[in-house]
C-alpha atoms as a PDB file:
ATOM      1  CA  UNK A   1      95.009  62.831  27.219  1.00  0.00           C
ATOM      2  CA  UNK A   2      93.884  62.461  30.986  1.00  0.00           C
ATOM      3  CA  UNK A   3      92.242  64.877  32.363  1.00  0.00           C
ATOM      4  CA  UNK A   4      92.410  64.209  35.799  1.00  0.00           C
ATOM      5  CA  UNK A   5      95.637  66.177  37.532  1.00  0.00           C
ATOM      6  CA  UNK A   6      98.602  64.293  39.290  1.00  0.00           C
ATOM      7  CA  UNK A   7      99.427  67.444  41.272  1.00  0.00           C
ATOM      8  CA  UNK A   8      98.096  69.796  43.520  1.00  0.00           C
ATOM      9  CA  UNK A   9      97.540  73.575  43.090  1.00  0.00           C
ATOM     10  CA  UNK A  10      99.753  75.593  44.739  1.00  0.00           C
ATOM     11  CA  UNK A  11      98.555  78.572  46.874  1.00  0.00           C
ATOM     12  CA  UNK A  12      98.851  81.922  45.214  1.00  0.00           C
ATOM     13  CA  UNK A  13     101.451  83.857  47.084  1.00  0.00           C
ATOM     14  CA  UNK A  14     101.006  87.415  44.850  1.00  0.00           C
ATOM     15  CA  UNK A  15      98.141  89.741  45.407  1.00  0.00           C
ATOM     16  CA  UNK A  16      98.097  90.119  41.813  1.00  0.00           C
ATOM     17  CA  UNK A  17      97.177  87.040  41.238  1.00  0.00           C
ATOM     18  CA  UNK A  18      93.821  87.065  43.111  1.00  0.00           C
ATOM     19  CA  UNK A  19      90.094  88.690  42.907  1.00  0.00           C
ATOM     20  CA  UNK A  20      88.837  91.336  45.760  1.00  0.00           C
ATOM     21  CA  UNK A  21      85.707  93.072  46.125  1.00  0.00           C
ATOM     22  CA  UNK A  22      86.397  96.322  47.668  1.00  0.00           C
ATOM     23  CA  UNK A  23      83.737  97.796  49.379  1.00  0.00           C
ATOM     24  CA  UNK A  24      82.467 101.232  51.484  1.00  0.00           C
ATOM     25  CA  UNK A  25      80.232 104.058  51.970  1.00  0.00           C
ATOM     26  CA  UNK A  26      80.648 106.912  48.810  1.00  0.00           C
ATOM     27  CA  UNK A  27      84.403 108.580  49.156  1.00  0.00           C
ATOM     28  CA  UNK A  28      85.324 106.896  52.112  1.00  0.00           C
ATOM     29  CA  UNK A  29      88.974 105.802  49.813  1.00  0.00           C
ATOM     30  CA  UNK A  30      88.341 102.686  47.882  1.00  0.00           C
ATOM     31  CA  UNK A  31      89.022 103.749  44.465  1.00  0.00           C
ATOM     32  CA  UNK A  32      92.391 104.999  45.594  1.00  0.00           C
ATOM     33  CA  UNK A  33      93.082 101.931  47.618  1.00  0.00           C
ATOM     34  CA  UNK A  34      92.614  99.972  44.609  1.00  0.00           C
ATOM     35  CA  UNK A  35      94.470 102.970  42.581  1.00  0.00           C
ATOM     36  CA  UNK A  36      98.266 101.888  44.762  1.00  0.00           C
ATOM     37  CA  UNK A  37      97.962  98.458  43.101  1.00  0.00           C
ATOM     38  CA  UNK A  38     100.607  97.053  41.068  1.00  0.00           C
ATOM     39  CA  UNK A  39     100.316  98.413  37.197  1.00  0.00           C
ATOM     40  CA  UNK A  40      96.373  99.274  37.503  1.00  0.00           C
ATOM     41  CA  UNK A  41      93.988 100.182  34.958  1.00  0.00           C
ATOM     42  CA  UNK A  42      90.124 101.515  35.792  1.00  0.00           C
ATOM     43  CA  UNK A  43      87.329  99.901  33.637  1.00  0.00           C
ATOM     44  CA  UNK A  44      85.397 102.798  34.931  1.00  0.00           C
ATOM     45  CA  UNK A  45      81.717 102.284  34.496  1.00  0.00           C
ATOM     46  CA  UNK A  46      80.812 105.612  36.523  1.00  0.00           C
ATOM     47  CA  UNK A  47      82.751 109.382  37.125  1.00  0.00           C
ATOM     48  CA  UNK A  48      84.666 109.663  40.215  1.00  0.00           C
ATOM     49  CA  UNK A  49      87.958 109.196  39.375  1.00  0.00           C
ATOM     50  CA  UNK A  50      88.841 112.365  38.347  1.00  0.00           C
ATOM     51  CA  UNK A  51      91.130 113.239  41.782  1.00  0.00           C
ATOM     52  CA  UNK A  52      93.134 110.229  40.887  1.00  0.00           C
ATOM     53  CA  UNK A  53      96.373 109.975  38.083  1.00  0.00           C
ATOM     54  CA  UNK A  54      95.293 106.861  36.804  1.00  0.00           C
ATOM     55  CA  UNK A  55      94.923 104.870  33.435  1.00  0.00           C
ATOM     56  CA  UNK A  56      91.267 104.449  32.977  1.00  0.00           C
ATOM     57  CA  UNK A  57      88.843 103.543  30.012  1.00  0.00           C
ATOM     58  CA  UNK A  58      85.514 104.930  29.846  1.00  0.00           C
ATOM     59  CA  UNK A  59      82.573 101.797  30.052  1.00  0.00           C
ATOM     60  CA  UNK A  60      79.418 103.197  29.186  1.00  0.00           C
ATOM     61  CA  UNK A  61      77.894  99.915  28.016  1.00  0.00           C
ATOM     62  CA  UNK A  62      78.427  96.248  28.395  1.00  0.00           C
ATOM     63  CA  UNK A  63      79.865  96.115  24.335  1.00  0.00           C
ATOM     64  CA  UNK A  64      82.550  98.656  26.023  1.00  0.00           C
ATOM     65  CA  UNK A  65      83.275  96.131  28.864  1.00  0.00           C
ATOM     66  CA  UNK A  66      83.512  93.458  26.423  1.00  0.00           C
ATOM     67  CA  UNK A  67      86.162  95.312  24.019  1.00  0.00           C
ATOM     68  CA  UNK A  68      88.161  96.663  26.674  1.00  0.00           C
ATOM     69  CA  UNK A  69      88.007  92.568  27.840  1.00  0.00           C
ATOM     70  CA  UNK A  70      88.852  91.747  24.550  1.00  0.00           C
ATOM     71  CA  UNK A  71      91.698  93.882  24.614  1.00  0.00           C
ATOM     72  CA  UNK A  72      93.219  92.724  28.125  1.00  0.00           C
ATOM     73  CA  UNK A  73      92.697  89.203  27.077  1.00  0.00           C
ATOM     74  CA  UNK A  74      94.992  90.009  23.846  1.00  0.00           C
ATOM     75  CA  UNK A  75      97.500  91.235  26.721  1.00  0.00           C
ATOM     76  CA  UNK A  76      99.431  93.926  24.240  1.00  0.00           C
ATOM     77  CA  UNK A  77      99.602  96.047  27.612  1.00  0.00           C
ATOM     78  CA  UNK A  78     101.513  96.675  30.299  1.00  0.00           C
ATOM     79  CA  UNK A  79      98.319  96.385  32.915  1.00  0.00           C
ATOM     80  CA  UNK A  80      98.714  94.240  35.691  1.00  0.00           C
ATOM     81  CA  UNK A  81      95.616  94.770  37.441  1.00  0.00           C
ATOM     82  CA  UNK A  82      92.501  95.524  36.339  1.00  0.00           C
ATOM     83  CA  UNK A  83      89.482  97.655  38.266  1.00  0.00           C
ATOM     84  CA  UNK A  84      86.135  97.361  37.528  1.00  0.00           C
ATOM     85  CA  UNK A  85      84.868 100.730  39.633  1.00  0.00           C
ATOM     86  CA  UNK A  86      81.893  99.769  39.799  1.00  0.00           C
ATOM     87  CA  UNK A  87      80.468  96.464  39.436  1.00  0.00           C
ATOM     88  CA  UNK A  88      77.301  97.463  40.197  1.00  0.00           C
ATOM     89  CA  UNK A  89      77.295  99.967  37.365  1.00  0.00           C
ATOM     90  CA  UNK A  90      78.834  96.895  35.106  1.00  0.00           C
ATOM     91  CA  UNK A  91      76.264  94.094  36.079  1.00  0.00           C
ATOM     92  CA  UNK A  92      73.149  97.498  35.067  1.00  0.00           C
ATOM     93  CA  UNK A  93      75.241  97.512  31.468  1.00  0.00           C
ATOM     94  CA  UNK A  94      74.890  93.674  31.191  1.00  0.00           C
ATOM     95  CA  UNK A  95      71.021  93.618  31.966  1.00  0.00           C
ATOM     96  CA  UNK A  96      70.933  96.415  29.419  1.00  0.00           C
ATOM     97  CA  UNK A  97      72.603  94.546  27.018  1.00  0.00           C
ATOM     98  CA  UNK A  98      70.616  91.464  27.334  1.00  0.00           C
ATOM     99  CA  UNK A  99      67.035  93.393  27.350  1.00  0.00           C
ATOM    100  CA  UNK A 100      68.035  94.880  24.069  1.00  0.00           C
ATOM    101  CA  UNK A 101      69.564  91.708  22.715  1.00  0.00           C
ATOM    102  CA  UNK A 102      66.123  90.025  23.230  1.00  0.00           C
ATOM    103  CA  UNK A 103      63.676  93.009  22.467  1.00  0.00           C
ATOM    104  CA  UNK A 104      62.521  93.628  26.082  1.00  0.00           C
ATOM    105  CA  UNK A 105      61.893  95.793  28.491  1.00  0.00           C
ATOM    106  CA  UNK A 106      62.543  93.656  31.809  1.00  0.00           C
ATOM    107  CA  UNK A 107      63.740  90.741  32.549  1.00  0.00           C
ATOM    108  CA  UNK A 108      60.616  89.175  33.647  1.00  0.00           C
ATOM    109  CA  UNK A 109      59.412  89.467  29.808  1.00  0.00           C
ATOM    110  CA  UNK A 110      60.937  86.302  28.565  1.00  0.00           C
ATOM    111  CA  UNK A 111      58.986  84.267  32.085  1.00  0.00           C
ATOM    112  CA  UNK A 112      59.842  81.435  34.423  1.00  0.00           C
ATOM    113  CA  UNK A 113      63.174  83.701  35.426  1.00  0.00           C
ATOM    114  CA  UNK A 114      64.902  82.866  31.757  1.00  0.00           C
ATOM    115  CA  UNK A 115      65.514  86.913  31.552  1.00  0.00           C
ATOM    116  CA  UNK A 116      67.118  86.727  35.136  1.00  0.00           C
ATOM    117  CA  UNK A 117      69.398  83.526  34.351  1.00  0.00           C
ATOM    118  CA  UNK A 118      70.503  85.087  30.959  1.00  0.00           C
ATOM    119  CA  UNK A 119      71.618  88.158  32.542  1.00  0.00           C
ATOM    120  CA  UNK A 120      73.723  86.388  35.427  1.00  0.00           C
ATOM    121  CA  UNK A 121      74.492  83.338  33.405  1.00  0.00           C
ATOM    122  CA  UNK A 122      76.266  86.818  31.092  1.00  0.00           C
ATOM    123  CA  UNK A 123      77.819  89.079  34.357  1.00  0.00           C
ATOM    124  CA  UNK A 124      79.258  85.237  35.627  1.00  0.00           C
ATOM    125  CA  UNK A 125      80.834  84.520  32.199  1.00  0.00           C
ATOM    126  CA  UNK A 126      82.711  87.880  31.816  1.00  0.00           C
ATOM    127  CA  UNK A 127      83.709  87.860  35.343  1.00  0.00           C
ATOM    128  CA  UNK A 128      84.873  84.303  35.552  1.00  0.00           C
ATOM    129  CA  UNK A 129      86.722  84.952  32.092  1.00  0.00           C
ATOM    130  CA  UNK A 130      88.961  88.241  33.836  1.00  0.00           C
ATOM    131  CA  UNK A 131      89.421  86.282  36.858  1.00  0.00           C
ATOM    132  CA  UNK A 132      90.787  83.273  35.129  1.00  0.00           C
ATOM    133  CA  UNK A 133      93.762  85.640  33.304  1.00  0.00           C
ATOM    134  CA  UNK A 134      97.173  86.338  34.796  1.00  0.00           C
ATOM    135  CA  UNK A 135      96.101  89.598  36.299  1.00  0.00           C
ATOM    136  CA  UNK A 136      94.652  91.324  39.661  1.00  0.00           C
ATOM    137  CA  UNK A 137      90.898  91.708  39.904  1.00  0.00           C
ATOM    138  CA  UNK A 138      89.648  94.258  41.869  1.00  0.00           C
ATOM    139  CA  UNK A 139      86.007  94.881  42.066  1.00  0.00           C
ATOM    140  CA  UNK A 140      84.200  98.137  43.630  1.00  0.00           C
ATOM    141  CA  UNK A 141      80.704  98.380  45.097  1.00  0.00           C
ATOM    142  CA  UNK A 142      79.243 100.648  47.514  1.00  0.00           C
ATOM    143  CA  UNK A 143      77.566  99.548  50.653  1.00  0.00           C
ATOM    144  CA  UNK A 144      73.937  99.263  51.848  1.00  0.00           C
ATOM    145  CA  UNK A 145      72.067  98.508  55.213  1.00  0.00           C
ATOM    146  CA  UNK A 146      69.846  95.177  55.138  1.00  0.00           C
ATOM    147  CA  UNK A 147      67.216  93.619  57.678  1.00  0.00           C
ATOM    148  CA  UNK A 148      68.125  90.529  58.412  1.00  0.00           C
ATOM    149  CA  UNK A 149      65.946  88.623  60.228  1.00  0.00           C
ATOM    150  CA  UNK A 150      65.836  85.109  61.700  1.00  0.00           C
ATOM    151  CA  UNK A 151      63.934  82.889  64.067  1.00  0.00           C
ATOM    152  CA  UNK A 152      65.928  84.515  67.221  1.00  0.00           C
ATOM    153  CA  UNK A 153      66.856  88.003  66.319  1.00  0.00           C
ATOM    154  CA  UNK A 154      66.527  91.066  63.747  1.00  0.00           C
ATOM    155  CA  UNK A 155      69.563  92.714  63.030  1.00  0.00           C
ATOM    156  CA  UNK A 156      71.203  95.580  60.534  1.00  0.00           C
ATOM    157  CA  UNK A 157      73.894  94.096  58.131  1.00  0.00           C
ATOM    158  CA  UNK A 158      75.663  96.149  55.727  1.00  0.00           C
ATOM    159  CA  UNK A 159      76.358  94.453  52.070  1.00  0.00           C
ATOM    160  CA  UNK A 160      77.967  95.373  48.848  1.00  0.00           C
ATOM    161  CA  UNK A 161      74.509  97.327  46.980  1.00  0.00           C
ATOM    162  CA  UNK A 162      74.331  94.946  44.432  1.00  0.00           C
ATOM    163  CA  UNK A 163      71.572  93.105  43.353  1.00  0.00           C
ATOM    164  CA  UNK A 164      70.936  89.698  45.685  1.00  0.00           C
ATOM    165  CA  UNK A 165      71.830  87.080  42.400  1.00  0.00           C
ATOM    166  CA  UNK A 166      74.665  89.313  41.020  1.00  0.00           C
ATOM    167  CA  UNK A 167      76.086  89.920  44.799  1.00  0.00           C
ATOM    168  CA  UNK A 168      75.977  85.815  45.023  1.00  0.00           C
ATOM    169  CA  UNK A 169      77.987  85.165  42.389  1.00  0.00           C
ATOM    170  CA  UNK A 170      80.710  88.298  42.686  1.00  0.00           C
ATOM    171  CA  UNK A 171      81.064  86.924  46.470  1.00  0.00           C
ATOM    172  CA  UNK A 172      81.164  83.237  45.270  1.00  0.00           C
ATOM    173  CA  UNK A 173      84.456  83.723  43.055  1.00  0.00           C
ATOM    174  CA  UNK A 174      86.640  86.127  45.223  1.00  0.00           C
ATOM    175  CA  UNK A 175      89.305  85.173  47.033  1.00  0.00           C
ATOM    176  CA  UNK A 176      89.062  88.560  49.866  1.00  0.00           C
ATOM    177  CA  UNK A 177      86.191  90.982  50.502  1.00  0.00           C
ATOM    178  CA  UNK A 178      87.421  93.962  52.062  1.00  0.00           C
ATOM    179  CA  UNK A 179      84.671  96.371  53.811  1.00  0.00           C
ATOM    180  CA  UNK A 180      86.117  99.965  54.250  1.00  0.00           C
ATOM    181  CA  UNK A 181      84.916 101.176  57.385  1.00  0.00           C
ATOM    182  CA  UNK A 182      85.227 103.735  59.928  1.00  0.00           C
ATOM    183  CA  UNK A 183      86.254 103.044  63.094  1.00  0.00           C
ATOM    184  CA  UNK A 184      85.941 105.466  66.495  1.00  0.00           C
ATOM    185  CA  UNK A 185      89.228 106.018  67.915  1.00  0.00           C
ATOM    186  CA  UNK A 186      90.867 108.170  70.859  1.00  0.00           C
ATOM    187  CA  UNK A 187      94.039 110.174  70.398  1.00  0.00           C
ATOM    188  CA  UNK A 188      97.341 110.060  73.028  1.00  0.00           C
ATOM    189  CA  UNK A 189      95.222 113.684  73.602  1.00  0.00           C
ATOM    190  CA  UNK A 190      92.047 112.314  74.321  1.00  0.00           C
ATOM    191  CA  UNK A 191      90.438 113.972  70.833  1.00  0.00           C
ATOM    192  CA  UNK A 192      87.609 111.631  69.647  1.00  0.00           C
ATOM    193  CA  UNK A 193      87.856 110.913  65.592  1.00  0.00           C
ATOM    194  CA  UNK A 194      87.434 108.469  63.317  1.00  0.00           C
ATOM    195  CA  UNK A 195      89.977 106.208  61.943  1.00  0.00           C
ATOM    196  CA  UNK A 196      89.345 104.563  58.207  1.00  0.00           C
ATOM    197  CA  UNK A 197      90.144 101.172  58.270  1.00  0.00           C
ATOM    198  CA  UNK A 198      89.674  97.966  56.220  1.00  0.00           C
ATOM    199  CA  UNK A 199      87.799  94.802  57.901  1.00  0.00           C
ATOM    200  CA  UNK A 200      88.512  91.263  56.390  1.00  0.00           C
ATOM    201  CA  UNK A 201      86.832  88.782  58.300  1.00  0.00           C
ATOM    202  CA  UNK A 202      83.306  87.919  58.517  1.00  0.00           C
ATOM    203  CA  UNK A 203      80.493  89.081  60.657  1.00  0.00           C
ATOM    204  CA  UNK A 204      77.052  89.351  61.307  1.00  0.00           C
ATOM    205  CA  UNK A 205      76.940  93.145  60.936  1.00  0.00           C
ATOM    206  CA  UNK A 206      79.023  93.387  57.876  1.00  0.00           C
ATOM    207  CA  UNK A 207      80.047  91.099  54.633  1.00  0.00           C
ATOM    208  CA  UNK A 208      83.874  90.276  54.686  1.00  0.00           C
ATOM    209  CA  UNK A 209      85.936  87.591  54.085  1.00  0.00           C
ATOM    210  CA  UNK A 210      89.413  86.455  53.338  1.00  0.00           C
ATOM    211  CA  UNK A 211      90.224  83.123  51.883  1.00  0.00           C
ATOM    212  CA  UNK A 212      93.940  83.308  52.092  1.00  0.00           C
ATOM    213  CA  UNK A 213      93.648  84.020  55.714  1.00  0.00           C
ATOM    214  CA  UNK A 214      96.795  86.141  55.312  1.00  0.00           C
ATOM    215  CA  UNK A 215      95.356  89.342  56.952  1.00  0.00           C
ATOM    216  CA  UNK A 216      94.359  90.350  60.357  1.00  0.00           C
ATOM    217  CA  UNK A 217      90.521  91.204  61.353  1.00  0.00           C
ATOM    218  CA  UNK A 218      91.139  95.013  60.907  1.00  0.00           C
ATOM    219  CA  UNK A 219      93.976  97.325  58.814  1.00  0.00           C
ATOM    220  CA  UNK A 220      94.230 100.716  58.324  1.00  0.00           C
ATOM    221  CA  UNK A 221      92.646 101.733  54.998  1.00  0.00           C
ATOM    222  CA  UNK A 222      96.253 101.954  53.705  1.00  0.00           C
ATOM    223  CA  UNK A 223      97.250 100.614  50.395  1.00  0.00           C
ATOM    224  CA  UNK A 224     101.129 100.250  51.918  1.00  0.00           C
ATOM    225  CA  UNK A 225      99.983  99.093  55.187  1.00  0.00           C
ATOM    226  CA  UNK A 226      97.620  96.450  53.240  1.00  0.00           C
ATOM    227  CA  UNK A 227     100.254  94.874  51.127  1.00  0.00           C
ATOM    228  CA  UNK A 228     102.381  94.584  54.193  1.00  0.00           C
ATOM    229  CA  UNK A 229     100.424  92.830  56.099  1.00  0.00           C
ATOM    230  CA  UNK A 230      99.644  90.630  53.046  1.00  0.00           C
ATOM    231  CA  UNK A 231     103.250  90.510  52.343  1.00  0.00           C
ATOM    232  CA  UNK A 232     104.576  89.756  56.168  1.00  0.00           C
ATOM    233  CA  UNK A 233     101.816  86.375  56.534  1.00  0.00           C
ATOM    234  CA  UNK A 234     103.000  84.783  53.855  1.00  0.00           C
ATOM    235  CA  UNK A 235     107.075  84.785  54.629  1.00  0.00           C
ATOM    236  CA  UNK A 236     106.858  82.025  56.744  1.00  0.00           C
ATOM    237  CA  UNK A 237     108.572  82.336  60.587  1.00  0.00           C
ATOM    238  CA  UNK A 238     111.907  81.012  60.718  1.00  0.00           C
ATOM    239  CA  UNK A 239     111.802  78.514  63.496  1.00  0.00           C
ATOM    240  CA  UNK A 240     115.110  78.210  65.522  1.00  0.00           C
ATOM    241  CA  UNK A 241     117.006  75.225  65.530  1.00  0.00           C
ATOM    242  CA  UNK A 242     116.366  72.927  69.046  1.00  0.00           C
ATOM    243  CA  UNK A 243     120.004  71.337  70.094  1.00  0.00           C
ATOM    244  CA  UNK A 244     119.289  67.787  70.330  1.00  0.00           C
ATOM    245  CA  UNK A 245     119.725  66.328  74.320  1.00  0.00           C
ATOM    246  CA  UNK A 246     123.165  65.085  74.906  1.00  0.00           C
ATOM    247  CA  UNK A 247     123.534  61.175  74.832  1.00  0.00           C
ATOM    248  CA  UNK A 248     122.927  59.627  78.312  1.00  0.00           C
ATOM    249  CA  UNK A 249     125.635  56.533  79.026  1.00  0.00           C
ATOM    250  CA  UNK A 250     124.202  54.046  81.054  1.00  0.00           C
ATOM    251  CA  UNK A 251     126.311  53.432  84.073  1.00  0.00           C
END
C-alpha cells in the first residue's frame, strides 16, 4: 500500500479542530475564555476553577493525565474540547512521573541530558497524541517577563512560564497562541481604564502567533467576539460579478 498521498490536506475551517495555547497574567480571564468553547471539559492540573460551571477532572499526577487520556481517546463522551489548565502544572506531573519511574531525584541523575530527553520525549508524546484526535486543544499557561538580549539591543519579552524545552515543543505543535493582555484605553468620557484583550500576532515584546491567519492583531478578550472574528475570515467575500465590455464592430 503506498504511502505517499495523491491529495492535499485541506485547511481546517472549525476551531475545534485545532490546538491553542492560551496565555496571561493570574485571573486576567483565560480559563473562562477557554470555558465558552464548544462541549469543554477541564483536565485541571491546579484549583481555580471553582467560579466556573464546568465539567472538570481532577489531575493530580501524570497516571491521572494518562487515564483521563485514555478515556477521551475511547471517545464514550460527549466532550468536544478538551483543556489542559495548566500545562505547566501537567509537564511538573510528567517530570515527576519519569524521576520516579527511574529511581531519581533530578533529571540530571541519569547524565548527558537522557533525564531531560525522557521527560520531553514523554510531555511531546501525550500532547502530540490529544492533538492528533478529533477534538479542540486548548492549553493554559501563565506568563513571565524574560531578558532578551542580542548583539544590538536588550529588551523585556513576556512568554508562557514554562520551562524553555517544554515551551519549544507546546509552541512547535499549535496552530494559535493567544496572549491575554491588557490594553490602556480612553472612554467617549475621557475616564482612563484598561481594556482586556487578546493579541494573536507576533512580537518582540510578547509570544503570539496565529497560523490560520484568520484573526486580527488584537480582540477583545471575548469568547463570542473571538469565534466571530474566527468565524467571519473564513466565509470567504462574495466578489460581484464584472459585466463583460460590449462587443466593438469594426466600422
Amino acid at each position: 500500500m503506498p504511502l505517499l498521498p495523491t491529495m492535499k490536506t485541506q485547511p481546517k475551517p472549525a476551531l475545534a479542530d485545532l490546538t491553542v495555547l492560551v496565555y496571561g497574567q493570574t485571573k486576567i480571564g483565560k480559563s473562562t475564555l477557554c470555558s465558552n468553547a464548544d462541549g469543554t471539559v477541564f483536565l485541571a492540573t491546579e484549583p481555580g476553577l471553582n467560579s466556573l460551571d464546568v465539567f472538570q477532572v481532577p489531575i493530580l499526577s501524570w497516571d491521572d493525565l494518562l487515564n483521563a487520556c485514555a478515556e477521551i481517546t475511547d471517545g464514550k463522551h460527549p466532550f468536544k474540547t478538551v483543556i489542559i489548565d495548566t500545562i505547566d502544572n501537567a509537564y511538573k506531573f510528567c517530570t515527576d512521573y519519569i524521576l520516579k519511574k527511574f529511581k531519581i531525584e533530578h533529571e540530571s541523575d541519569l547524565g548527558y541530558g537522557k533525564g531531560y530527553a525522557i521527560v520531553n520525549n514523554e510531555f511531546q508524546r501525550v500532547l502530540t497524541k490529544l492533538a492528533f484526535l478529533p477534538y479542540g486543544l486548548f492549553l493554559v499557561s501563565h506568563a513571565k517577563e524574560i531578558e532578551v538580549e542580542t548583539r544590538t539591543a536588550k529588551y523585556t519579552r513576556i512568554v508562557p512560564t514554562l520551562p524553555d524545552k517544554a515551551r519549544k515543543i507546546v509552541l512547535g505543535m499549535v496552530d494559535m497562541v493567544l496572549f491575554c493582555d491588557l490594553e490602556p484605553t480612553t472612554g467617549d468620557d475621557g475616564v482612563e481604564s484598561m481594556r482586556r484583550v487578546i493579541r494573536t500576532k507576533p512580537s518582540l515584546y510578547y509570544e503570539a502567533g496565529d497560523r490560520t491567519g484568520r484573526l486580527p492583531e488584537t480582540i477583545d478578550l471575548d469568547f463570542k467576539k473571538f469565534l466571530e472574528a474566527f468565524t467571519a475570515a473564513a466565509t470567504p467575500l462574495k466578489t460581484p460579478a464584472v459585466p463583460k465590455p460590449a462587443a466593438v464592430t469594426a466600422k
